[in-house]
C-alpha atoms as a PDB file:
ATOM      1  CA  UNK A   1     110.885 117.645  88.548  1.00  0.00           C
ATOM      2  CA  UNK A   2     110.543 116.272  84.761  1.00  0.00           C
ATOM      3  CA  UNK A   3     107.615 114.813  83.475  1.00  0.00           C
ATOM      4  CA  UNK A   4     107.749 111.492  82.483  1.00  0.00           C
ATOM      5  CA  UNK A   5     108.281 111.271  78.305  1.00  0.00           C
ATOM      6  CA  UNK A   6     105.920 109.173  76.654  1.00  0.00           C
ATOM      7  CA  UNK A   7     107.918 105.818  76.407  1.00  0.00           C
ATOM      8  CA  UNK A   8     108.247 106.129  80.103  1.00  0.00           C
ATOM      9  CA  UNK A   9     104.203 106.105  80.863  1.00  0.00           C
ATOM     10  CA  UNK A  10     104.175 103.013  77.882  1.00  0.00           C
ATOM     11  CA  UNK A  11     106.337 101.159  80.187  1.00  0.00           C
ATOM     12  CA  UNK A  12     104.623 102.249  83.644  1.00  0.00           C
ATOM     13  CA  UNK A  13     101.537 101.141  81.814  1.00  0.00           C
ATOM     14  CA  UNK A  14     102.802  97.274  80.831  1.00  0.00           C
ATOM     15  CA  UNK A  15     104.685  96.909  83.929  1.00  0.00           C
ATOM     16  CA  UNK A  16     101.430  98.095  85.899  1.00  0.00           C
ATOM     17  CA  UNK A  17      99.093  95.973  83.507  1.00  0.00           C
ATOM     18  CA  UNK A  18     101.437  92.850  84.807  1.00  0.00           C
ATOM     19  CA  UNK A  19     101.778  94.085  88.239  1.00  0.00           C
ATOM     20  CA  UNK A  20      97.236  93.844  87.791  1.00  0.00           C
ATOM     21  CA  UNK A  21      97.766  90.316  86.833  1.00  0.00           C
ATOM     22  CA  UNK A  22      99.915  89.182  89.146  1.00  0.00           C
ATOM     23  CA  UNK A  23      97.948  90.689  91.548  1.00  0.00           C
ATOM     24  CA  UNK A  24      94.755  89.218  90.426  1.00  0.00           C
ATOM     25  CA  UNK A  25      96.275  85.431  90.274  1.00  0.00           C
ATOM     26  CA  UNK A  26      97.186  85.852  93.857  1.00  0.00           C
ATOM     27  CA  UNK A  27      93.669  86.608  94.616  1.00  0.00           C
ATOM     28  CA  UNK A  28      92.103  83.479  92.968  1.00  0.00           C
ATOM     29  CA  UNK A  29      94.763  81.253  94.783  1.00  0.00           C
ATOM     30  CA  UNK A  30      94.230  82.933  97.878  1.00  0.00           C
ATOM     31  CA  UNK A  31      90.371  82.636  97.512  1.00  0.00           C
ATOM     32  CA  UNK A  32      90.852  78.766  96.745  1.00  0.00           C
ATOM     33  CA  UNK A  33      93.406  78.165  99.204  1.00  0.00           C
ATOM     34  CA  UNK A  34      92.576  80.065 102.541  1.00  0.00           C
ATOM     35  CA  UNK A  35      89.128  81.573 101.773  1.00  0.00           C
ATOM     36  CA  UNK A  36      87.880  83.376 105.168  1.00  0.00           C
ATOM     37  CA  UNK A  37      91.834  84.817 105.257  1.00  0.00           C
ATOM     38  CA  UNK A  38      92.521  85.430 101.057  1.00  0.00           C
ATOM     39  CA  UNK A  39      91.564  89.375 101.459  1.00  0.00           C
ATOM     40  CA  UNK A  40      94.503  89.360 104.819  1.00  0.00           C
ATOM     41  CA  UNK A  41      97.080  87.817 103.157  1.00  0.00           C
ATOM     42  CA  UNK A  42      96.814  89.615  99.298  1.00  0.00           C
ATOM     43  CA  UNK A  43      99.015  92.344 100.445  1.00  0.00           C
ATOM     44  CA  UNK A  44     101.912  89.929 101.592  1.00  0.00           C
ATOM     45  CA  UNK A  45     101.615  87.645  98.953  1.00  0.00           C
ATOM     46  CA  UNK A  46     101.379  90.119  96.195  1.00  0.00           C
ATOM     47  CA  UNK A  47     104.421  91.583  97.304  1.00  0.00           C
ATOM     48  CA  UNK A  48     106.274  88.563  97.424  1.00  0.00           C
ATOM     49  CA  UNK A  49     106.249  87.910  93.465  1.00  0.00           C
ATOM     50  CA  UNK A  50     105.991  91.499  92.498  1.00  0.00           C
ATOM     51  CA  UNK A  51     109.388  92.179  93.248  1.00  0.00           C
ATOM     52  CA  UNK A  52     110.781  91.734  89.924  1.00  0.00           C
ATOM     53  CA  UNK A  53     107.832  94.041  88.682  1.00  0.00           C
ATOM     54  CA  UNK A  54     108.471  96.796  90.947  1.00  0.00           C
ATOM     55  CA  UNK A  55     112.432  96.789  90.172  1.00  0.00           C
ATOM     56  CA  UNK A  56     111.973  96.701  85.948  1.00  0.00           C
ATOM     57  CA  UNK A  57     109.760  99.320  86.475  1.00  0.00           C
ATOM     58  CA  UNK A  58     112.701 101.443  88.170  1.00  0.00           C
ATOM     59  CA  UNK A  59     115.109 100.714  85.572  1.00  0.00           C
ATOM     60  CA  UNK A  60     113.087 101.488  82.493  1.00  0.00           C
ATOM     61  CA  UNK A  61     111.650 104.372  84.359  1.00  0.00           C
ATOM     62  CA  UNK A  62     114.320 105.786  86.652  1.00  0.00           C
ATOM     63  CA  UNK A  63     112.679 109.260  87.491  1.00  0.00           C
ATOM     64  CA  UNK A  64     110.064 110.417  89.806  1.00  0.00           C
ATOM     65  CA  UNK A  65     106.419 109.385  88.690  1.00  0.00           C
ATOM     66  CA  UNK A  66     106.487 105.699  87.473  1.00  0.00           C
ATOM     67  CA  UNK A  67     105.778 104.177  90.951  1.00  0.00           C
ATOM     68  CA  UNK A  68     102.681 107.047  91.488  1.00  0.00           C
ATOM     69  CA  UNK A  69     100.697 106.120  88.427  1.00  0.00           C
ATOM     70  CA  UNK A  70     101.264 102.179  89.210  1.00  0.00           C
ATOM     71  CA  UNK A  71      99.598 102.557  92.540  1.00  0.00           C
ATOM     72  CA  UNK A  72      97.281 105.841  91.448  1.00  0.00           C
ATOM     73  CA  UNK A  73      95.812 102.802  88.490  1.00  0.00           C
ATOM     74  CA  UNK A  74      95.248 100.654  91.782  1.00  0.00           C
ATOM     75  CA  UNK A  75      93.340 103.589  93.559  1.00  0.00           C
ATOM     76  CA  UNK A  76      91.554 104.062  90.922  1.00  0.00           C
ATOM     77  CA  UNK A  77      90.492 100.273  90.760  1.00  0.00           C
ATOM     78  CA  UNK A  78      89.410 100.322  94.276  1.00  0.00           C
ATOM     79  CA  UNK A  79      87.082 103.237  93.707  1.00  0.00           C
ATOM     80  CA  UNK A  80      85.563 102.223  90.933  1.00  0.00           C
ATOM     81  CA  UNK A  81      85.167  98.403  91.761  1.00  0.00           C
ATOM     82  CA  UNK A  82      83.024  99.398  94.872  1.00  0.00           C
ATOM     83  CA  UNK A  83      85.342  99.054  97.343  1.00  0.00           C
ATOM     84  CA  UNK A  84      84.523 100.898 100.646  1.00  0.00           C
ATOM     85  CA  UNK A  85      85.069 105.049  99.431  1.00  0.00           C
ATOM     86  CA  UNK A  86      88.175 105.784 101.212  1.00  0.00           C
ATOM     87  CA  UNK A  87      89.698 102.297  99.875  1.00  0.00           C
ATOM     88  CA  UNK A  88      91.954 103.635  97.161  1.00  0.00           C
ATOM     89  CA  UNK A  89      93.963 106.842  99.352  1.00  0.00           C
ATOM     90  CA  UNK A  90      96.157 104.026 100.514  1.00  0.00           C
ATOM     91  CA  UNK A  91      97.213 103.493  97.238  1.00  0.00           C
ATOM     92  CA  UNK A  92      97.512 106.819  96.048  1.00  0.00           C
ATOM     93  CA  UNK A  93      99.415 107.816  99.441  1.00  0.00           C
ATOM     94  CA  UNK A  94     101.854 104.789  99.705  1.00  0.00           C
ATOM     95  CA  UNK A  95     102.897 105.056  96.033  1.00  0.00           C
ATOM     96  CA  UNK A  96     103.314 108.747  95.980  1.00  0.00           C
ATOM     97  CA  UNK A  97     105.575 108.291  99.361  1.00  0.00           C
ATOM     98  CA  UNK A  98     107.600 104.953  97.677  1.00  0.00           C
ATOM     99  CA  UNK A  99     108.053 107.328  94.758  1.00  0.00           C
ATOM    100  CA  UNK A 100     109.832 110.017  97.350  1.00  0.00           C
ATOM    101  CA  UNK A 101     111.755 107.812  99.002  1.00  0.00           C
ATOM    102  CA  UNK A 102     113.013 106.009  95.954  1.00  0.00           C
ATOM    103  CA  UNK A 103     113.955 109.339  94.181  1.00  0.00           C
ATOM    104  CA  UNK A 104     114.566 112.037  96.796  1.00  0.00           C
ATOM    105  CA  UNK A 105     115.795 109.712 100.094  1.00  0.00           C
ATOM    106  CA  UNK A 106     120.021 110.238 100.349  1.00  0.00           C
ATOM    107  CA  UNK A 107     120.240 106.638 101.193  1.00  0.00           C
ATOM    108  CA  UNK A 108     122.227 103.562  99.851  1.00  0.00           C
ATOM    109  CA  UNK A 109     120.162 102.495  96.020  1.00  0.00           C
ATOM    110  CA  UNK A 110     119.653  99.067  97.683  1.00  0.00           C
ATOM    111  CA  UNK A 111     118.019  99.971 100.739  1.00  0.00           C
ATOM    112  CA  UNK A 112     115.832 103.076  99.048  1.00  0.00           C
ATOM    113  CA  UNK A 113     114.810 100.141  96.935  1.00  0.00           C
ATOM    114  CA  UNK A 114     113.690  98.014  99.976  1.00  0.00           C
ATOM    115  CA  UNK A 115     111.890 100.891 101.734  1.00  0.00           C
ATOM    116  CA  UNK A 116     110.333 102.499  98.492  1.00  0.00           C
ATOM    117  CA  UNK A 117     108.715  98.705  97.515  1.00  0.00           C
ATOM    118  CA  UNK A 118     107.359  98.004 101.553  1.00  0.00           C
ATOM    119  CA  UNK A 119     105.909 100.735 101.343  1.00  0.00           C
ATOM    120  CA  UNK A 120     104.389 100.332  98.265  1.00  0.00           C
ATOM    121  CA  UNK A 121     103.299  96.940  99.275  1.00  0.00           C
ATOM    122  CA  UNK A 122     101.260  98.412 101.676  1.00  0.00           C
ATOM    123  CA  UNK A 123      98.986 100.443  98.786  1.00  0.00           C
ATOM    124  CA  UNK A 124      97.107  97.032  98.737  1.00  0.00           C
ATOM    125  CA  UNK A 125      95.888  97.604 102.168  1.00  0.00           C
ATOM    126  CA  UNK A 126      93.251 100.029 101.234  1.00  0.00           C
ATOM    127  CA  UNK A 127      90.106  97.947 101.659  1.00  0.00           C
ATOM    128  CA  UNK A 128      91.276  96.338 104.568  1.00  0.00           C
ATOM    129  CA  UNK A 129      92.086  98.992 106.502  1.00  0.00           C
ATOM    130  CA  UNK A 130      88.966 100.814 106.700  1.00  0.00           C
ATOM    131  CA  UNK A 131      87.145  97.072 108.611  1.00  0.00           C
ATOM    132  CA  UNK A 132      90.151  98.078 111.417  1.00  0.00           C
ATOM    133  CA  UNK A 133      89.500 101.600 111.699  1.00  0.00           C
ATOM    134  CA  UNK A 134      86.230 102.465 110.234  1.00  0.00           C
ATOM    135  CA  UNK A 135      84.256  99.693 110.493  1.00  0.00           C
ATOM    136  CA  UNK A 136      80.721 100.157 111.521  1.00  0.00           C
ATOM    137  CA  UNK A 137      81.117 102.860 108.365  1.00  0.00           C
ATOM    138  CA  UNK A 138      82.192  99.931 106.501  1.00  0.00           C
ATOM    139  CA  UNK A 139      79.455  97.929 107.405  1.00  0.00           C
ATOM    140  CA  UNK A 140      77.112 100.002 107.043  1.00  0.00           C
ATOM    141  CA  UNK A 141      78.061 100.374 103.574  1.00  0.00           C
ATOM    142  CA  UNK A 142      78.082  96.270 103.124  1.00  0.00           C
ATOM    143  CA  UNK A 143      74.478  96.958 104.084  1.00  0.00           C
ATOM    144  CA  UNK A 144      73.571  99.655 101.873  1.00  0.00           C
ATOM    145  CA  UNK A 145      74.763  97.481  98.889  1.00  0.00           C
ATOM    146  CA  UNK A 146      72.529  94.482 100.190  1.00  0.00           C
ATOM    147  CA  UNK A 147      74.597  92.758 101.808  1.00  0.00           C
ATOM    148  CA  UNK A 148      73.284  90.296 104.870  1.00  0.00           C
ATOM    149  CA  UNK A 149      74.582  89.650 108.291  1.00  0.00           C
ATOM    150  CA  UNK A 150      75.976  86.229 107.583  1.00  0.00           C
ATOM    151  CA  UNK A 151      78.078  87.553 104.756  1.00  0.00           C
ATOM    152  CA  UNK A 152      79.513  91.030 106.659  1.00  0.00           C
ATOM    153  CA  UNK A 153      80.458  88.709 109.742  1.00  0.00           C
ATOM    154  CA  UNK A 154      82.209  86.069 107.046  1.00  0.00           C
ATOM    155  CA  UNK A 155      84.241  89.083 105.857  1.00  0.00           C
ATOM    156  CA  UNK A 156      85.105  90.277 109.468  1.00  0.00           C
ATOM    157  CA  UNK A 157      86.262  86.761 110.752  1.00  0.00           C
ATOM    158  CA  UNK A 158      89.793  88.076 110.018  1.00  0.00           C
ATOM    159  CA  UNK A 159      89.850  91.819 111.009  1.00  0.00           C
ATOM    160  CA  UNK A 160      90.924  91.212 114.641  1.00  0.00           C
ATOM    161  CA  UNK A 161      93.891  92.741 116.051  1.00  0.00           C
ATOM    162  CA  UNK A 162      96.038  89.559 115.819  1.00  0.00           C
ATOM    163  CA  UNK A 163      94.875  89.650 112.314  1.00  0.00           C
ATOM    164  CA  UNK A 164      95.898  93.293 111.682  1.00  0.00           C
ATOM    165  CA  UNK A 165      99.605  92.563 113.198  1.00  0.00           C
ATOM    166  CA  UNK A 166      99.820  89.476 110.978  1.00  0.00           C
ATOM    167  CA  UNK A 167      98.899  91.886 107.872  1.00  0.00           C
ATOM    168  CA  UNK A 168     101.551  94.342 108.595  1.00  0.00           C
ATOM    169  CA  UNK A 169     104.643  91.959 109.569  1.00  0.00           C
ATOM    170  CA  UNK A 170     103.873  90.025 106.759  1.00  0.00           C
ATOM    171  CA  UNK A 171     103.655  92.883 104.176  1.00  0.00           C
ATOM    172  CA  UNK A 172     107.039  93.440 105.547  1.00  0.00           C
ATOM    173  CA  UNK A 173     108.354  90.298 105.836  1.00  0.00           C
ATOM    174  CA  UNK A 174     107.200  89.405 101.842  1.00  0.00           C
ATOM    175  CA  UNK A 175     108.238  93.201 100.484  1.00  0.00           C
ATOM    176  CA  UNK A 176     112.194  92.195 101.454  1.00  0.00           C
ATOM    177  CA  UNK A 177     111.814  88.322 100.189  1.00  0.00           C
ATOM    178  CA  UNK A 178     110.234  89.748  96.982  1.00  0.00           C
ATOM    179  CA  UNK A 179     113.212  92.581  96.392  1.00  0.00           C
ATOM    180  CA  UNK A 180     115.488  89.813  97.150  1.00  0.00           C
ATOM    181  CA  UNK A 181     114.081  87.438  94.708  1.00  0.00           C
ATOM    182  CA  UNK A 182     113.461  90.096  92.076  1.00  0.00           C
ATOM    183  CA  UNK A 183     116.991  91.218  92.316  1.00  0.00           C
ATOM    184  CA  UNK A 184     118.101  87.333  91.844  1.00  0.00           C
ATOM    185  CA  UNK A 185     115.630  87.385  88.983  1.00  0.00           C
ATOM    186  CA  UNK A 186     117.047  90.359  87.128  1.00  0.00           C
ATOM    187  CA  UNK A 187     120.618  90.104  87.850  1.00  0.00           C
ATOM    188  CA  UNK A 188     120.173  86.413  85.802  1.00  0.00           C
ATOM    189  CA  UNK A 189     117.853  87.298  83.325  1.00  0.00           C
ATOM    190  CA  UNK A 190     117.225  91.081  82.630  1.00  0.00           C
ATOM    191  CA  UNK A 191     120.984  92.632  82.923  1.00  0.00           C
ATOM    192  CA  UNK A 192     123.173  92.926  80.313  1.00  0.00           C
ATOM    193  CA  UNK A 193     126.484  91.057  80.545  1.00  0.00           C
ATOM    194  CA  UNK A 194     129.498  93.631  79.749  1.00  0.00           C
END
Protein backbone atom coordinates (compact mmCIF):
# COMPACT_ATOMS: atom_id res chain seq x y z
CA UNK A 1 0.00 0.00 0.00
CA UNK A 2 1.56 3.59 -1.00
CA UNK A 3 1.44 6.42 1.09
CA UNK A 4 -0.34 9.19 -0.01
CA UNK A 5 2.31 12.01 -1.69
CA UNK A 6 1.95 15.30 -0.37
CA UNK A 7 -0.41 16.94 -3.02
CA UNK A 8 -2.69 14.09 -2.26
CA UNK A 9 -3.10 14.98 1.74
CA UNK A 10 -3.36 19.01 0.30
CA UNK A 11 -6.35 17.88 -1.49
CA UNK A 12 -7.83 15.40 1.29
CA UNK A 13 -7.32 18.43 3.46
CA UNK A 14 -9.54 21.15 1.19
CA UNK A 15 -11.96 18.62 0.18
CA UNK A 16 -12.32 17.63 4.03
CA UNK A 17 -12.19 21.43 5.12
CA UNK A 18 -15.44 21.74 2.62
CA UNK A 19 -16.86 18.48 3.49
CA UNK A 20 -16.60 20.50 7.58
CA UNK A 21 -18.57 23.24 6.08
CA UNK A 22 -21.03 21.65 4.45
CA UNK A 23 -21.48 19.71 7.27
CA UNK A 24 -21.71 22.52 9.65
CA UNK A 25 -24.44 24.54 7.39
CA UNK A 26 -26.58 21.50 7.60
CA UNK A 27 -26.43 21.71 11.26
CA UNK A 28 -27.57 25.38 11.62
CA UNK A 29 -30.52 24.66 9.15
CA UNK A 30 -31.36 21.64 10.85
CA UNK A 31 -31.21 23.41 14.31
CA UNK A 32 -33.56 26.26 12.83
CA UNK A 33 -35.74 24.08 10.98
CA UNK A 34 -36.57 20.86 13.07
CA UNK A 35 -34.84 21.60 16.41
CA UNK A 36 -35.77 18.54 18.89
CA UNK A 37 -34.89 16.20 15.51
CA UNK A 38 -31.62 18.44 13.85
CA UNK A 39 -28.95 15.96 15.69
CA UNK A 40 -31.33 12.66 13.84
CA UNK A 41 -31.42 13.91 10.64
CA UNK A 42 -27.48 15.49 10.22
CA UNK A 43 -26.31 12.19 9.04
CA UNK A 44 -28.95 11.96 6.13
CA UNK A 45 -28.84 15.34 5.20
CA UNK A 46 -25.15 15.72 5.20
CA UNK A 47 -24.91 12.98 2.95
CA UNK A 48 -27.27 14.20 0.61
CA UNK A 49 -25.08 17.34 -0.58
CA UNK A 50 -21.77 15.78 0.15
CA UNK A 51 -21.88 13.66 -2.69
CA UNK A 52 -20.01 15.75 -5.00
CA UNK A 53 -17.38 16.13 -2.08
CA UNK A 54 -16.90 12.59 -1.48
CA UNK A 55 -16.50 11.76 -5.41
CA UNK A 56 -13.70 14.87 -6.15
CA UNK A 57 -12.06 13.59 -3.38
CA UNK A 58 -11.73 10.05 -5.23
CA UNK A 59 -10.59 11.47 -8.35
CA UNK A 60 -7.87 13.78 -7.13
CA UNK A 61 -6.97 11.14 -4.66
CA UNK A 62 -7.56 7.74 -6.24
CA UNK A 63 -5.52 5.50 -3.74
CA UNK A 64 -6.15 4.07 -0.41
CA UNK A 65 -6.04 6.75 2.49
CA UNK A 66 -7.94 9.93 1.31
CA UNK A 67 -11.39 8.76 2.61
CA UNK A 68 -9.54 7.62 6.27
CA UNK A 69 -8.09 10.99 7.10
CA UNK A 70 -11.54 12.79 5.95
CA UNK A 71 -13.46 10.84 8.50
CA UNK A 72 -10.24 10.27 11.07
CA UNK A 73 -10.43 14.76 11.00
CA UNK A 74 -14.22 14.08 11.97
CA UNK A 75 -13.20 11.63 14.87
CA UNK A 76 -11.02 13.74 15.93
CA UNK A 77 -13.66 16.65 16.08
CA UNK A 78 -15.97 14.58 18.06
CA UNK A 79 -13.37 13.90 20.71
CA UNK A 80 -12.20 16.97 21.16
CA UNK A 81 -15.56 19.00 20.96
CA UNK A 82 -16.86 16.96 24.03
CA UNK A 83 -18.85 14.70 22.45
CA UNK A 84 -19.70 11.53 24.51
CA UNK A 85 -15.84 9.51 24.54
CA UNK A 86 -16.60 6.75 22.26
CA UNK A 87 -18.31 9.38 19.74
CA UNK A 88 -15.56 9.61 17.16
CA UNK A 89 -14.74 5.36 16.55
CA UNK A 90 -17.67 5.62 14.21
CA UNK A 91 -15.88 7.84 12.22
CA UNK A 92 -12.63 6.41 12.31
CA UNK A 93 -14.25 2.80 11.66
CA UNK A 94 -16.73 3.72 8.80
CA UNK A 95 -14.08 5.71 6.88
CA UNK A 96 -11.34 3.23 7.25
CA UNK A 97 -14.03 0.43 5.96
CA UNK A 98 -15.42 3.03 2.89
CA UNK A 99 -11.71 3.35 2.17
CA UNK A 100 -11.53 -0.76 1.78
CA UNK A 101 -14.33 -1.14 -0.04
CA UNK A 102 -13.64 1.68 -2.44
CA UNK A 103 -10.02 0.43 -3.10
CA UNK A 104 -9.82 -3.31 -2.39
CA UNK A 105 -13.80 -4.49 -3.14
CA UNK A 106 -13.71 -6.46 -6.92
CA UNK A 107 -16.94 -4.80 -7.66
CA UNK A 108 -18.36 -2.58 -10.54
CA UNK A 109 -16.49 1.44 -9.87
CA UNK A 110 -20.12 2.68 -9.66
CA UNK A 111 -21.47 0.56 -7.11
CA UNK A 112 -17.98 0.48 -4.86
CA UNK A 113 -18.68 4.16 -5.09
CA UNK A 114 -22.27 3.83 -3.66
CA UNK A 115 -21.28 1.40 -0.89
CA UNK A 116 -17.86 3.12 0.03
CA UNK A 117 -19.94 6.78 0.48
CA UNK A 118 -23.15 4.93 2.71
CA UNK A 119 -20.95 3.82 4.59
CA UNK A 120 -19.12 6.70 5.09
CA UNK A 121 -22.27 8.57 5.67
CA UNK A 122 -22.74 6.68 8.55
CA UNK A 123 -19.22 8.13 10.33
CA UNK A 124 -21.64 11.00 11.36
CA UNK A 125 -23.51 8.70 13.56
CA UNK A 126 -21.01 8.69 16.29
CA UNK A 127 -22.73 10.82 18.92
CA UNK A 128 -25.92 9.46 18.27
CA UNK A 129 -25.30 6.15 18.60
CA UNK A 130 -23.99 5.91 21.97
CA UNK A 131 -27.98 7.63 23.41
CA UNK A 132 -29.23 4.03 21.56
CA UNK A 133 -26.81 1.80 23.00
CA UNK A 134 -25.08 3.37 25.85
CA UNK A 135 -27.24 5.65 27.19
CA UNK A 136 -27.48 5.86 30.88
CA UNK A 137 -23.37 6.15 30.22
CA UNK A 138 -24.30 8.94 28.09
CA UNK A 139 -26.30 10.55 30.48
CA UNK A 140 -24.46 10.27 33.02
CA UNK A 141 -21.87 12.08 31.26
CA UNK A 142 -24.59 15.02 30.25
CA UNK A 143 -24.62 15.16 34.04
CA UNK A 144 -21.11 15.25 34.86
CA UNK A 145 -20.73 18.28 32.47
CA UNK A 146 -23.75 20.08 34.29
CA UNK A 147 -26.18 19.37 32.42
CA UNK A 148 -30.02 19.31 33.97
CA UNK A 149 -32.85 16.94 33.55
CA UNK A 150 -34.93 19.14 31.32
CA UNK A 151 -32.11 19.51 28.86
CA UNK A 152 -30.88 15.48 28.77
CA UNK A 153 -34.70 14.53 28.23
CA UNK A 154 -34.88 17.47 25.29
CA UNK A 155 -31.92 15.65 23.70
CA UNK A 156 -33.50 12.12 24.12
CA UNK A 157 -37.00 13.10 22.64
CA UNK A 158 -35.64 11.54 19.41
CA UNK A 159 -33.56 8.44 20.41
CA UNK A 160 -36.49 5.97 20.27
CA UNK A 161 -36.41 3.01 18.19
CA UNK A 162 -38.66 4.47 15.44
CA UNK A 163 -36.19 7.22 15.59
CA UNK A 164 -33.11 4.96 15.23
CA UNK A 165 -34.79 3.11 12.01
CA UNK A 166 -35.57 6.55 10.55
CA UNK A 167 -31.66 7.44 11.08
CA UNK A 168 -30.42 4.45 9.31
CA UNK A 169 -32.93 4.26 6.16
CA UNK A 170 -32.43 7.69 5.71
CA UNK A 171 -28.58 7.70 5.82
CA UNK A 172 -29.20 5.24 3.13
CA UNK A 173 -31.74 6.61 1.31
CA UNK A 174 -29.67 10.31 1.12
CA UNK A 175 -25.99 8.45 0.58
CA UNK A 176 -27.50 7.07 -3.09
CA UNK A 177 -29.49 10.56 -3.89
CA UNK A 178 -26.22 12.38 -2.98
CA UNK A 179 -23.83 9.94 -5.34
CA UNK A 180 -26.45 10.42 -7.85
CA UNK A 181 -26.51 14.10 -7.70
CA UNK A 182 -22.75 14.41 -7.27
CA UNK A 183 -22.19 12.31 -10.28
CA UNK A 184 -24.77 14.75 -12.27
CA UNK A 185 -22.72 17.52 -10.72
CA UNK A 186 -19.32 16.40 -11.93
CA UNK A 187 -20.11 14.84 -15.14
CA UNK A 188 -21.43 18.77 -16.06
CA UNK A 189 -19.03 20.69 -14.37
CA UNK A 190 -15.76 18.95 -13.17
CA UNK A 191 -14.93 16.46 -16.29
CA UNK A 192 -13.01 17.31 -19.00
CA UNK A 193 -14.65 17.22 -22.44
CA UNK A 194 -12.31 15.07 -24.94
Amino acid sequence: MKKLKMQELIFTGVYTAIYFFVVAIVMVVLKLAVPVFDSLLLPAASALFSGIIYLLLLQKVPRFGGISVMGGVFGLLFLITGHFALSFIPSFVCAILADFIQYRWQANEKLRTLVSYTIFSFGLTGPLLPMWFMKNAYVDSLIRRGKDAEYINYVFTPITTVGFIVCVISVIVCSIAGIYIGRRLLAKHFQTKR
